[in-house]
Structure formats: C-alpha cells, structure tokens
N, C-alpha and C. Protein backbone atom coordinates (compact mmCIF):
# COMPACT_ATOMS: atom_id res chain seq x y z
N UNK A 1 74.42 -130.65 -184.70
CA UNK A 1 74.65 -129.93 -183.46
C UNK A 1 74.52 -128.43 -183.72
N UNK A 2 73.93 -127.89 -182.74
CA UNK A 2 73.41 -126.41 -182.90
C UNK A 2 74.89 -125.31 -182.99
N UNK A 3 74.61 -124.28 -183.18
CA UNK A 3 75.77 -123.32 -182.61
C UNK A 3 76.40 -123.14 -181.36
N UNK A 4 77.82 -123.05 -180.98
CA UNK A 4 77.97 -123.51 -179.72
C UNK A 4 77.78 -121.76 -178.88
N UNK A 5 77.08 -121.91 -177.72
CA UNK A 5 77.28 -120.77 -176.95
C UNK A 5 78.46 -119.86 -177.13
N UNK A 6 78.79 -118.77 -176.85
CA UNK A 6 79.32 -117.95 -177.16
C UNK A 6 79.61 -117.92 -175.10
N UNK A 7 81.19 -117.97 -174.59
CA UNK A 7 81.48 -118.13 -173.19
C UNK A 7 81.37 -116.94 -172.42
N UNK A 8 80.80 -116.30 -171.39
CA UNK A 8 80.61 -115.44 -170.83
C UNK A 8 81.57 -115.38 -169.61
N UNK A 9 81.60 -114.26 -169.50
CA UNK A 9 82.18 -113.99 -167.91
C UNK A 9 81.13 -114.57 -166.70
N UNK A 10 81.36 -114.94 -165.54
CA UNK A 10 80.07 -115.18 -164.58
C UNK A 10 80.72 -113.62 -163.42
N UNK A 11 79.90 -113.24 -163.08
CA UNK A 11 79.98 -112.21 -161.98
C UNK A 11 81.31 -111.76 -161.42
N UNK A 12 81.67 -112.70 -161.07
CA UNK A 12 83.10 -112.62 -159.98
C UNK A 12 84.33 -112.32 -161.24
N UNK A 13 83.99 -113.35 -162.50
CA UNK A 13 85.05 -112.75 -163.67
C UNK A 13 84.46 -111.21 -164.16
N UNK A 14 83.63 -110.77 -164.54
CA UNK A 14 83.27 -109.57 -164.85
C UNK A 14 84.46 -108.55 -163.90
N UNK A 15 84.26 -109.23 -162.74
CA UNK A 15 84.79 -108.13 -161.79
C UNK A 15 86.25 -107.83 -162.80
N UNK A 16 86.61 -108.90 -162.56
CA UNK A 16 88.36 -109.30 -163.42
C UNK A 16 88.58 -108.71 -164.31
N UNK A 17 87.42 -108.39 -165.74
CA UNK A 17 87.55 -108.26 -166.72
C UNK A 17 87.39 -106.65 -166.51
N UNK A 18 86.34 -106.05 -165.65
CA UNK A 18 86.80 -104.89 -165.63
C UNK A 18 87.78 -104.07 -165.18
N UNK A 19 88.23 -104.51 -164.28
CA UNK A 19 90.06 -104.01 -164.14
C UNK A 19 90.67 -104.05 -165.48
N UNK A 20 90.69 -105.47 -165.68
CA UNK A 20 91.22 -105.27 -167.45
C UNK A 20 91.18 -104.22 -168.17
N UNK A 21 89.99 -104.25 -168.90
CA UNK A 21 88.97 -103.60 -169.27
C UNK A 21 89.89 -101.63 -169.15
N UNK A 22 90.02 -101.88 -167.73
CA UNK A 22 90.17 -100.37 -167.32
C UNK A 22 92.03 -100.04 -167.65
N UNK A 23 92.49 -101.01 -167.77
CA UNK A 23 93.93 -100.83 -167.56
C UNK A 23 94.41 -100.59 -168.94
N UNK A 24 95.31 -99.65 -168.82
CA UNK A 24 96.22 -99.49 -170.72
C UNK A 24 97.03 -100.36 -170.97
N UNK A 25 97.51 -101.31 -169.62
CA UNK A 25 98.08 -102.95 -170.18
C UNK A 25 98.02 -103.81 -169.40
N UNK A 26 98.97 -105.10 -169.90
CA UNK A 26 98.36 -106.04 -169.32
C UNK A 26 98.44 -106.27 -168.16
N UNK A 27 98.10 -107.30 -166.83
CA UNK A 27 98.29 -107.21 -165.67
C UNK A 27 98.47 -108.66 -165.03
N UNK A 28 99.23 -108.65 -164.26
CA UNK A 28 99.74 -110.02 -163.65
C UNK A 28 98.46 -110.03 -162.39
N UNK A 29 98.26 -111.41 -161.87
CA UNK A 29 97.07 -111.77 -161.19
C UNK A 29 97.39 -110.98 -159.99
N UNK A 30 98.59 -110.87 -159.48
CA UNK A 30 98.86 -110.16 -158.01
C UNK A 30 98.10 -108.70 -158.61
N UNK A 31 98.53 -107.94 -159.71
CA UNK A 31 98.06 -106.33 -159.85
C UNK A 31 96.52 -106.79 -159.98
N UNK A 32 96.28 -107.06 -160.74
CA UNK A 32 94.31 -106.92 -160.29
C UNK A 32 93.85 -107.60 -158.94
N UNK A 33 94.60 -108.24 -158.10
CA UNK A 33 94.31 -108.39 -156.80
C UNK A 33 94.16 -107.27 -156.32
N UNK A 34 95.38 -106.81 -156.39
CA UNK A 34 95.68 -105.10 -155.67
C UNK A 34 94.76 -104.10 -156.30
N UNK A 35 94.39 -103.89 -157.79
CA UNK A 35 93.25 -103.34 -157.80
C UNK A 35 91.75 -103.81 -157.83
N UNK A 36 91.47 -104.76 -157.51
CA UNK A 36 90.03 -104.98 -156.57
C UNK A 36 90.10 -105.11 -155.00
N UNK A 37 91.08 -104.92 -154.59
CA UNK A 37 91.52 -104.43 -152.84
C UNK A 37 90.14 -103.68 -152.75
N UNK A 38 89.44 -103.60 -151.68
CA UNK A 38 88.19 -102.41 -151.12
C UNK A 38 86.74 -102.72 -152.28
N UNK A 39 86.97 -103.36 -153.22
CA UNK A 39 86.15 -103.37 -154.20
C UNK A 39 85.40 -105.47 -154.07
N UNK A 40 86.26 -105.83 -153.57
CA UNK A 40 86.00 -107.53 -153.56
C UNK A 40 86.59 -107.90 -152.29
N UNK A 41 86.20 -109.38 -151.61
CA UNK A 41 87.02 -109.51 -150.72
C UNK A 41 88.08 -111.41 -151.27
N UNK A 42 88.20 -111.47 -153.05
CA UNK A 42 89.25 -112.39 -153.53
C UNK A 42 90.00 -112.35 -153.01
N UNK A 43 90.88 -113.90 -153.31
CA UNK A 43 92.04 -113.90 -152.75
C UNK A 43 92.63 -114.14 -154.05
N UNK A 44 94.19 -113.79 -153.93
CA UNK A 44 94.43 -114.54 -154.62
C UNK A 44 94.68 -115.84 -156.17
N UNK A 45 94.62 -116.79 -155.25
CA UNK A 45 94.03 -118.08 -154.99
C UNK A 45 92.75 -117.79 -156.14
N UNK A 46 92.00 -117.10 -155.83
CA UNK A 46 90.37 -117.17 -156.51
C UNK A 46 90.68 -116.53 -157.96
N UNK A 47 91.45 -115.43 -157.33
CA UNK A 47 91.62 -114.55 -158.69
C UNK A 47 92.40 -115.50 -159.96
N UNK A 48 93.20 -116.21 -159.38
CA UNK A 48 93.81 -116.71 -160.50
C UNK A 48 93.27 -117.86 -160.85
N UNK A 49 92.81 -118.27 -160.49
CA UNK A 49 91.76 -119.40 -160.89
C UNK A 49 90.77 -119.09 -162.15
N UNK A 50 90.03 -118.10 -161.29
CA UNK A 50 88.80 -116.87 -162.41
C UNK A 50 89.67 -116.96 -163.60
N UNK A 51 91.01 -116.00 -163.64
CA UNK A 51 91.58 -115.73 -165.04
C UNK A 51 91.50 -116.73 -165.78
N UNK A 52 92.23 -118.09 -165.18
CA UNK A 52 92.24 -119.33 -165.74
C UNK A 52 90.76 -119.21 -166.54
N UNK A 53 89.68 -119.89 -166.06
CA UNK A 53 88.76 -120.04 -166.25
C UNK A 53 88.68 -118.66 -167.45
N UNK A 54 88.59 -117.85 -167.60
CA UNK A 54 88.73 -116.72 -168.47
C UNK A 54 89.51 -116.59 -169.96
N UNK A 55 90.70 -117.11 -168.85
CA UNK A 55 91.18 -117.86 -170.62
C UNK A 55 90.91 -118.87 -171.40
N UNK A 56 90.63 -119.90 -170.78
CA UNK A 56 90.10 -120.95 -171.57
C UNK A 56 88.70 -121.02 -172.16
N UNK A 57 87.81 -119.40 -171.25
CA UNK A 57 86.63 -119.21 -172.43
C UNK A 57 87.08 -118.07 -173.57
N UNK A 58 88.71 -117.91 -173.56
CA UNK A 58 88.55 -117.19 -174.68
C UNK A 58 88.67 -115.61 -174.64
N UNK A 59 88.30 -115.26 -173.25
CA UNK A 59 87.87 -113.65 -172.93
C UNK A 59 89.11 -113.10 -172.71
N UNK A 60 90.10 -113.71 -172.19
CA UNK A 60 91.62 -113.48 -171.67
C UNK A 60 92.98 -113.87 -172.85
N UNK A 61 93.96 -112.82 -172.93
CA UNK A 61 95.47 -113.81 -173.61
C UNK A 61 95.87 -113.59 -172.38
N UNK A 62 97.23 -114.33 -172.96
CA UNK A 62 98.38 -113.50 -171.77
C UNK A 62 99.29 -113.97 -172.47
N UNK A 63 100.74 -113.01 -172.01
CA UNK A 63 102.26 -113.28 -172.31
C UNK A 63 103.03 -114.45 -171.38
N UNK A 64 103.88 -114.57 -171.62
CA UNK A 64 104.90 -114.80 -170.50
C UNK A 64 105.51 -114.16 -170.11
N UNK A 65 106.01 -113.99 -168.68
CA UNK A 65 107.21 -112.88 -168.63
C UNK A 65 108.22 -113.07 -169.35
N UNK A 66 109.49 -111.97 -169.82
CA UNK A 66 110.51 -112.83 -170.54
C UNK A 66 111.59 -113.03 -168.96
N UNK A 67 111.30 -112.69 -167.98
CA UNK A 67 112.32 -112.45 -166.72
C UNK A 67 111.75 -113.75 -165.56
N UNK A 68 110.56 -114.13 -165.62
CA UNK A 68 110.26 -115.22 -165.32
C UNK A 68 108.95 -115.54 -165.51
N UNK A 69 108.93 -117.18 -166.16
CA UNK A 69 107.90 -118.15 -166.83
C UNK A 69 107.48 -118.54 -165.75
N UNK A 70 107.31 -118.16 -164.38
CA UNK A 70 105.81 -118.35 -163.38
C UNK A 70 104.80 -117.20 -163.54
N UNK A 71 105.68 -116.03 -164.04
CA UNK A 71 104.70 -114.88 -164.14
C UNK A 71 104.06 -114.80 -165.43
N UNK A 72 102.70 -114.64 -165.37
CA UNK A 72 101.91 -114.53 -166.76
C UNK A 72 101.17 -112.80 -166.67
N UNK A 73 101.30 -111.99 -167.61
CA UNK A 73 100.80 -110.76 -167.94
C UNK A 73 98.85 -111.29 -168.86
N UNK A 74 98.41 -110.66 -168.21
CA UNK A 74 96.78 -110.66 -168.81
C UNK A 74 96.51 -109.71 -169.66
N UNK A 75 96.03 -109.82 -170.68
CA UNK A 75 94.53 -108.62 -171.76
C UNK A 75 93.16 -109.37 -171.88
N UNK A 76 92.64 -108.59 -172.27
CA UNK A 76 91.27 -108.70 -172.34
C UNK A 76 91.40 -109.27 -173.58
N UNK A 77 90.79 -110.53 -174.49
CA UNK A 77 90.67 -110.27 -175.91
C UNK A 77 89.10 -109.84 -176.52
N UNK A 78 88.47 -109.53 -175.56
CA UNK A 78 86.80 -109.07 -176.18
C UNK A 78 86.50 -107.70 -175.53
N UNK A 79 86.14 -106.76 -175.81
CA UNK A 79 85.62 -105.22 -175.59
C UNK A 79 84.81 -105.42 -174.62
N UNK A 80 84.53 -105.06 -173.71
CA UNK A 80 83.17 -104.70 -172.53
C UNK A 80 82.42 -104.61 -173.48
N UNK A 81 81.92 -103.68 -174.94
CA UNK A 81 80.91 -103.58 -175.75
C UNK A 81 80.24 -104.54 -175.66
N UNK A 82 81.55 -105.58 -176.65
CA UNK A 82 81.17 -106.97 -177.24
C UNK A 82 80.72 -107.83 -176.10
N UNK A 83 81.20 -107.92 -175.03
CA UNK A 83 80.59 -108.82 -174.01
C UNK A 83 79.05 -108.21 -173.35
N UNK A 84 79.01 -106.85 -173.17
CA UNK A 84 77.64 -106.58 -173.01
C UNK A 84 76.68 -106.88 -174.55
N UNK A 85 77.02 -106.68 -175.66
CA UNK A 85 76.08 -106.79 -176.19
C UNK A 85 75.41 -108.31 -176.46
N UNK A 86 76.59 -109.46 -175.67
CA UNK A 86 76.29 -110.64 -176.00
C UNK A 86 75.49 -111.08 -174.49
N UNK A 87 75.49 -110.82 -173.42
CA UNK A 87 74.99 -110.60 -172.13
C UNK A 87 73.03 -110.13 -172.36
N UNK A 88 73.42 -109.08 -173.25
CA UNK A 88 72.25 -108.44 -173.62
C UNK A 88 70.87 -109.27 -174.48
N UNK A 89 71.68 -109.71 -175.30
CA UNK A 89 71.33 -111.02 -176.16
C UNK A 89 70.51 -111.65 -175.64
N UNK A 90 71.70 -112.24 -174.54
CA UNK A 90 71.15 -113.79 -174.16
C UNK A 90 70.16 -113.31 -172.88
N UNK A 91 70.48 -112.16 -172.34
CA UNK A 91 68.66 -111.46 -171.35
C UNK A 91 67.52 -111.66 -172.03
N UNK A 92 67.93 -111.18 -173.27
CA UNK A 92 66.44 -110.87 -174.00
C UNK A 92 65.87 -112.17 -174.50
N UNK A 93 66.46 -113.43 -175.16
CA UNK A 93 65.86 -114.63 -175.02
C UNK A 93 65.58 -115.27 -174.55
N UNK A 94 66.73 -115.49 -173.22
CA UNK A 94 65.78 -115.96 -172.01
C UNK A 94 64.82 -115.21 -170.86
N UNK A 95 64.50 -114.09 -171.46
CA UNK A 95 63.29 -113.97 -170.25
C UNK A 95 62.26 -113.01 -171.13
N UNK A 96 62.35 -113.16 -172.43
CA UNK A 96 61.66 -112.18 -173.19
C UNK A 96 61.01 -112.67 -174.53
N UNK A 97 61.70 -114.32 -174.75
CA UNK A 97 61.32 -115.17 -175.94
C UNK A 97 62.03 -113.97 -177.11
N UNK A 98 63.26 -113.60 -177.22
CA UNK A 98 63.85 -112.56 -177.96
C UNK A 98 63.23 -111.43 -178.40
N UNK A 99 62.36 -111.36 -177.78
CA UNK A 99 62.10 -110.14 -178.26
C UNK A 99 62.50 -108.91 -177.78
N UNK A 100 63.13 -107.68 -178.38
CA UNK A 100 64.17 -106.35 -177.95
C UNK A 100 62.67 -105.88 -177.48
N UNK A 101 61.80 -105.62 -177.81
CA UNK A 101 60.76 -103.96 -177.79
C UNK A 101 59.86 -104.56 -176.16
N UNK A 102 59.64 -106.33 -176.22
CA UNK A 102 59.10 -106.21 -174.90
C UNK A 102 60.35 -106.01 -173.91
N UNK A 103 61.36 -106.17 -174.00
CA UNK A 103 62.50 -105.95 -172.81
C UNK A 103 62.86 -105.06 -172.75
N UNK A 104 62.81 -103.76 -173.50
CA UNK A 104 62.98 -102.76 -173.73
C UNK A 104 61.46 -101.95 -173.38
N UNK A 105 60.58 -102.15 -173.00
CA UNK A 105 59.16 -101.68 -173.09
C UNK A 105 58.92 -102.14 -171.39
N UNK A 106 59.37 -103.26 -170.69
CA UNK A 106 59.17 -103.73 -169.59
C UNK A 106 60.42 -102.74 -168.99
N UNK A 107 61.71 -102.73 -169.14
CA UNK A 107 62.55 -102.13 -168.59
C UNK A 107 62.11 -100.43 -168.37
N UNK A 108 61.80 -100.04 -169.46
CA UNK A 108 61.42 -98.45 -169.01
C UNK A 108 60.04 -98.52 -168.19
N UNK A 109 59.30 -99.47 -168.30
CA UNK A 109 57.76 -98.85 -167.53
C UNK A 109 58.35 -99.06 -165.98
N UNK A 110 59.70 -99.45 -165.50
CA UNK A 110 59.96 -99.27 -164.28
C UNK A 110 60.32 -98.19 -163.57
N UNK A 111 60.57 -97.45 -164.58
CA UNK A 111 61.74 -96.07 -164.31
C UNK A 111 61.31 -94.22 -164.81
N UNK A 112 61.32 -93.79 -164.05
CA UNK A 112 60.76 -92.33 -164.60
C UNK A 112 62.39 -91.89 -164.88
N UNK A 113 62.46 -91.17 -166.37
CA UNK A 113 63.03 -90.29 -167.40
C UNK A 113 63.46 -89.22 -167.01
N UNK A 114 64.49 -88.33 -167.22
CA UNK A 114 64.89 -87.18 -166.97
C UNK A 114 64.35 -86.88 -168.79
N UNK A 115 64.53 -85.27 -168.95
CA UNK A 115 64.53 -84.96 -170.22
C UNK A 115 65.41 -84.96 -171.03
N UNK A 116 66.40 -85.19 -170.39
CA UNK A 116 67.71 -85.47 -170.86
C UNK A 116 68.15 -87.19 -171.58
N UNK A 117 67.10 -87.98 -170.58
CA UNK A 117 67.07 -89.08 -171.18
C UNK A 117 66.93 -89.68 -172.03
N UNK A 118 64.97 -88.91 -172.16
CA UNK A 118 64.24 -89.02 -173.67
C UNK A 118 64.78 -88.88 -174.59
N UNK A 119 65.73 -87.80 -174.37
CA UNK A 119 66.52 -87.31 -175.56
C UNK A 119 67.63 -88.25 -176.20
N UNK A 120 68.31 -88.33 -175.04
CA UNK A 120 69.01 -90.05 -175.32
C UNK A 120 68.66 -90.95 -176.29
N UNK A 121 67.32 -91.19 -175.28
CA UNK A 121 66.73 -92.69 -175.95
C UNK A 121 66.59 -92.30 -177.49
N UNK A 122 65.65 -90.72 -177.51
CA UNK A 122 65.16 -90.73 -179.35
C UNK A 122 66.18 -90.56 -180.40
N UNK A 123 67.76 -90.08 -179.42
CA UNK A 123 69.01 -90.75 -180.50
C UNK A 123 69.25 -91.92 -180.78
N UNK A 124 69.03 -92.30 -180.24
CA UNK A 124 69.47 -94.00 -180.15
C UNK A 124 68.63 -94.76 -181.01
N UNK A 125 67.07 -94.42 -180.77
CA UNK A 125 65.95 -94.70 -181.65
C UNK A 125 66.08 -94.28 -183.00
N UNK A 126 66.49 -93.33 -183.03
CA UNK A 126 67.14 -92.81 -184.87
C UNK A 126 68.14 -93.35 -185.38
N UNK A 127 69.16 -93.56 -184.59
CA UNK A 127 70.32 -94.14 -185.04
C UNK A 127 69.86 -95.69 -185.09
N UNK A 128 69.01 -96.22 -184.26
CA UNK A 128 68.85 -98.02 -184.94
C UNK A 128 68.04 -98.01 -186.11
N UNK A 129 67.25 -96.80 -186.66
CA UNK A 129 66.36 -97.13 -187.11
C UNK A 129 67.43 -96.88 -188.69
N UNK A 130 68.67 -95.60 -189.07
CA UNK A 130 68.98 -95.80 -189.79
C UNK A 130 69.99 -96.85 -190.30
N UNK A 131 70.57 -97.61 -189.02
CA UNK A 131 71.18 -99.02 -189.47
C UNK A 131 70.11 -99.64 -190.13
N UNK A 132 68.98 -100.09 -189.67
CA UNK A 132 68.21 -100.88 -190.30
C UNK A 132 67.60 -100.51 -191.51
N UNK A 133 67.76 -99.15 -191.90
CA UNK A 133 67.21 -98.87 -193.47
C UNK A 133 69.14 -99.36 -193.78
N UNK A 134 69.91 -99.40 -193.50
CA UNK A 134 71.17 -99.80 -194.00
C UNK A 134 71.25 -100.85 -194.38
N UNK A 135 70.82 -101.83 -193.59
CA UNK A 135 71.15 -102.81 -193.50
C UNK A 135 69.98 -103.76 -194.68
N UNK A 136 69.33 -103.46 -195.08
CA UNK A 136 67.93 -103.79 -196.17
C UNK A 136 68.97 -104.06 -197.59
C-alpha cells in the first residue's frame, strides 16, 4: 500500500483554520462563529461539524474546558505554511504531472509584474537555488 495522503482542509475548513490560524489562542466553536460573522454565512451547526471533521484529519487539538466538559477550546496543529505548501504540492501534480517550472511558468505568463515583483521573484530564485546547492 502506497503512502497515505496527507488530510487537507476543504474550503469551508480553510475558512476555520484561518481564524485559527489568526488567533493567539485557542477558540471555542461559538468564538470563530462570531469571528466569521460578515465573512461566511455558517451556522453553527456547520462550524462545528467542520472542526470535527478537522480534528480527526489531524489539522485541529483541542482542550477541555476545566469549568465545563461540553465546551471544547480549538488550535491549529499545522502552520498555514505547512498546509499551503502541501496544497501546493498536490496543484502541481495534479494538473502539471509535478512539475514546479511548468506551474510556475504557466502561472506567471498570466500576469504582468510590478518591478517590485521581479525583484521578489529573483530573491526567491536565489534563495531556492542556494538550498539546493545545500541540499547536494
């Protein structure tokens, strides 16, 4: 049996995870209701479901309250990094046969550059290029 997938957020959890994500602690399902208010139209109901589903891929802990065991406190256990760079991944094999330089080569011929960008990009381009003399 192959390697098992690595569990992703689907859309509606992303939403979840970025409240997380954004918060300095953890949060009971009512507070990230209240902060995706104007931003989603969840209920609830949905939201805590999502978390569920969130924890059991792994992306979520939580506490117990110590004042009451209906209330559960949420964290994130994976970085936005780590979940984009695994998001990123799995773009580039399925619609690119893995390859980084055509998905990366198709993505910019859509978009005109500020100079500020280029500049960006040719850090970024230096900096992968000296991981990879690192990494030899």
């Amino acid at each position: 049996m192959g390697k098992k997938e690595e569990a992703l957020p689907s859309e509606s959890e992303w939403r979840i995870m970025e409240v997380l994500w954004e918060s300095e602690t953890p949060l009971t399902s009512i507070e990230v209701l209240n902060r995706l208010k104007g931003k989603s139209n969840m209920t609830l109901r949905m939201v805590r479901v999502l978390m569920n589903r969130l924890s059991k891929k792994g992306l979520l802990g939580f506490t117990v309250d110590e004042n009451d065991a209906r209330v559960y406190h949420y964290y994130t256990m994976k970085s936005k990094e780590e979940c984009l760079k695994e998001k990123s991944r799995r773009f580039v094999n399925s619609y690119f046969s893995g390859s980084r330089t055509n998905a990366i080569v198709t993505l910019l011929q859509g978009v005109t550059l500020t100079d500020e960008q280029v500049e960006e990009l040719n850090q970024i381009l230096e900096k992968s290029k000296e991981n990879e003399w690192n990494n030899e």
